[in-house]
Protein backbone atom coordinates (compact mmCIF):
# COMPACT_ATOMS: atom_id res chain seq x y z
CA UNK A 1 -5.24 -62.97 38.28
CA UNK A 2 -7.19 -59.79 39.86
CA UNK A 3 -6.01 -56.61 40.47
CA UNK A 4 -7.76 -54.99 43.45
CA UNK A 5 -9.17 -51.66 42.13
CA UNK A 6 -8.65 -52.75 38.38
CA UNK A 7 -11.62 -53.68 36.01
CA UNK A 8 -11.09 -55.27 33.34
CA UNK A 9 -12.14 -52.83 29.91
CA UNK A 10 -15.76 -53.84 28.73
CA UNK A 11 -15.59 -55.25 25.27
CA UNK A 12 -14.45 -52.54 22.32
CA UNK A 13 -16.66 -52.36 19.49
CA UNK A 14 -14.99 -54.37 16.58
CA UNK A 15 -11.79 -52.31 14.39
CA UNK A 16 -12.65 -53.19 10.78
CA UNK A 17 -9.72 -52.59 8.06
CA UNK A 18 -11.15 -49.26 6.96
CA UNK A 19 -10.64 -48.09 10.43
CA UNK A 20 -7.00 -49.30 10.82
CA UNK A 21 -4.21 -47.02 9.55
CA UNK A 22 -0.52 -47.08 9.53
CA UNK A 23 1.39 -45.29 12.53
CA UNK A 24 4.89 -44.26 11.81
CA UNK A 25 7.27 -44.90 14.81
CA UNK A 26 8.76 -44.12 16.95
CA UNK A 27 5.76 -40.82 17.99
CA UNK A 28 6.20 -38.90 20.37
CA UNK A 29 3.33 -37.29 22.07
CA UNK A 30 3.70 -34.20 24.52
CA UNK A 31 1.33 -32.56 26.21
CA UNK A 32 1.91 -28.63 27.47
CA UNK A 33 0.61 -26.35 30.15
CA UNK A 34 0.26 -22.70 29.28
CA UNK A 35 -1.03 -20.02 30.85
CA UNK A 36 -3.56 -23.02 32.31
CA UNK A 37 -4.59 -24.39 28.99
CA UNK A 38 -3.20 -27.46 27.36
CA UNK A 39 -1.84 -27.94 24.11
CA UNK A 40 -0.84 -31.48 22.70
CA UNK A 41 2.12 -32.17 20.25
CA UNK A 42 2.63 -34.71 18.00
CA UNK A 43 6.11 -35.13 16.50
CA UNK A 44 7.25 -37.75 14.18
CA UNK A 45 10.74 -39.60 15.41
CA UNK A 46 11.46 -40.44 11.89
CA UNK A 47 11.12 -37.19 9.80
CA UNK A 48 11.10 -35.03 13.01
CA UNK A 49 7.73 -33.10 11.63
CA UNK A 50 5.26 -31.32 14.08
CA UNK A 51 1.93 -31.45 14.12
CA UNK A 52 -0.16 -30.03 16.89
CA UNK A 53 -1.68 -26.73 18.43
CA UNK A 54 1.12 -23.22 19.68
CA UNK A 55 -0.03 -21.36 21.99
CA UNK A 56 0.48 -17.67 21.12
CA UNK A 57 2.25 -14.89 23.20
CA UNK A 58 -0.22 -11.91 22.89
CA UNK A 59 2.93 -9.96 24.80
CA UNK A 60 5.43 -11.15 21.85
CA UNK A 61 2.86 -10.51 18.95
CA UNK A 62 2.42 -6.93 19.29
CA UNK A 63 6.04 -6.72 19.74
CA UNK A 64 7.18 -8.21 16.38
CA UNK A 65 4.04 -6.53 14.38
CA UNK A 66 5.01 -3.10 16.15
CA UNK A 67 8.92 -3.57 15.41
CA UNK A 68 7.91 -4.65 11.50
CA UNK A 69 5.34 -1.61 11.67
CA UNK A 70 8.29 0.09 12.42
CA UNK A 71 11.13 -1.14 10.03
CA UNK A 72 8.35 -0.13 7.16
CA UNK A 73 7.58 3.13 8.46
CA UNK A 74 11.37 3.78 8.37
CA UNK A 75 12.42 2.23 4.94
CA UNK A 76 9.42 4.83 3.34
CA UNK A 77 10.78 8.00 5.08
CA UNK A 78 14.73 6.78 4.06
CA UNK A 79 13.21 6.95 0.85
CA UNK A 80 11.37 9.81 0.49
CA UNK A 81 14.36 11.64 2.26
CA UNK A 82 17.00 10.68 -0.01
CA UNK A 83 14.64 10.80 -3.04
CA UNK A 84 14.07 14.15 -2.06
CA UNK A 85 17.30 15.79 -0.89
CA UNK A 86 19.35 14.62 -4.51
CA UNK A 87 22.40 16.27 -4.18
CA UNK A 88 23.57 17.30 -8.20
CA UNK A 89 26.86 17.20 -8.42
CA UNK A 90 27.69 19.87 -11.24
CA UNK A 91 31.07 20.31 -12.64
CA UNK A 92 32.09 23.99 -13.25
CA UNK A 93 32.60 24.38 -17.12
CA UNK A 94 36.18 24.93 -18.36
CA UNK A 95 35.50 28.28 -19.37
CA UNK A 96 35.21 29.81 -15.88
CA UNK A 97 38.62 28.23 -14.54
CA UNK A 98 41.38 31.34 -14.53
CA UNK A 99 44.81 30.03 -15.35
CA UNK A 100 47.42 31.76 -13.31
């Protein structure tokens, strides 16, 4: 039986054993637009690992590298400032307290 507008697939080349591997199932394969360029996804339905390209928010990098810039930047002067500003707590010798 012909299709019209279907061809039939010219013969493959021959698949030896070397170039025959396992597949776990079930695979799921996903394919995603962003910002115009495509990334594809493989995830594994059994152990639910991902394997694939992420595309990277520039917008949401410099964010999280400015906030940890930040958090560092503050931790160092918290520390200088309270290394700095030691408040001695002295206790007034007995000698000096009058008893009325």
């Amino acid at each position: 039986m012909e299709l019209p507008g279907f061809q039939a697939p010219s013969a493959s080349p021959p698949i030896s054993e070397s170039t025959v591997r396992s597949t776990p199932l079930p695979l799921w394969l996903l394919t995603v637009i962003y910002s115009g360029q495509p990334f594809q996804v493989v995830i594994n339905g059994l152990t639910g690992e991902v394997a694939g390209e992420r595309p990277w928010s520039k917008v949401k990098l410099a964010i999280a590298i400015t906030i940890a810039v930040l958090i560092v930047i503050l931790a160092i002067v918290v520390y200088f400032y309270f290394h700095t500003h030691v408040h001695h707590v002295t206790r007034t010798p007995s000698h000096h307290i009058h008893k009325m």
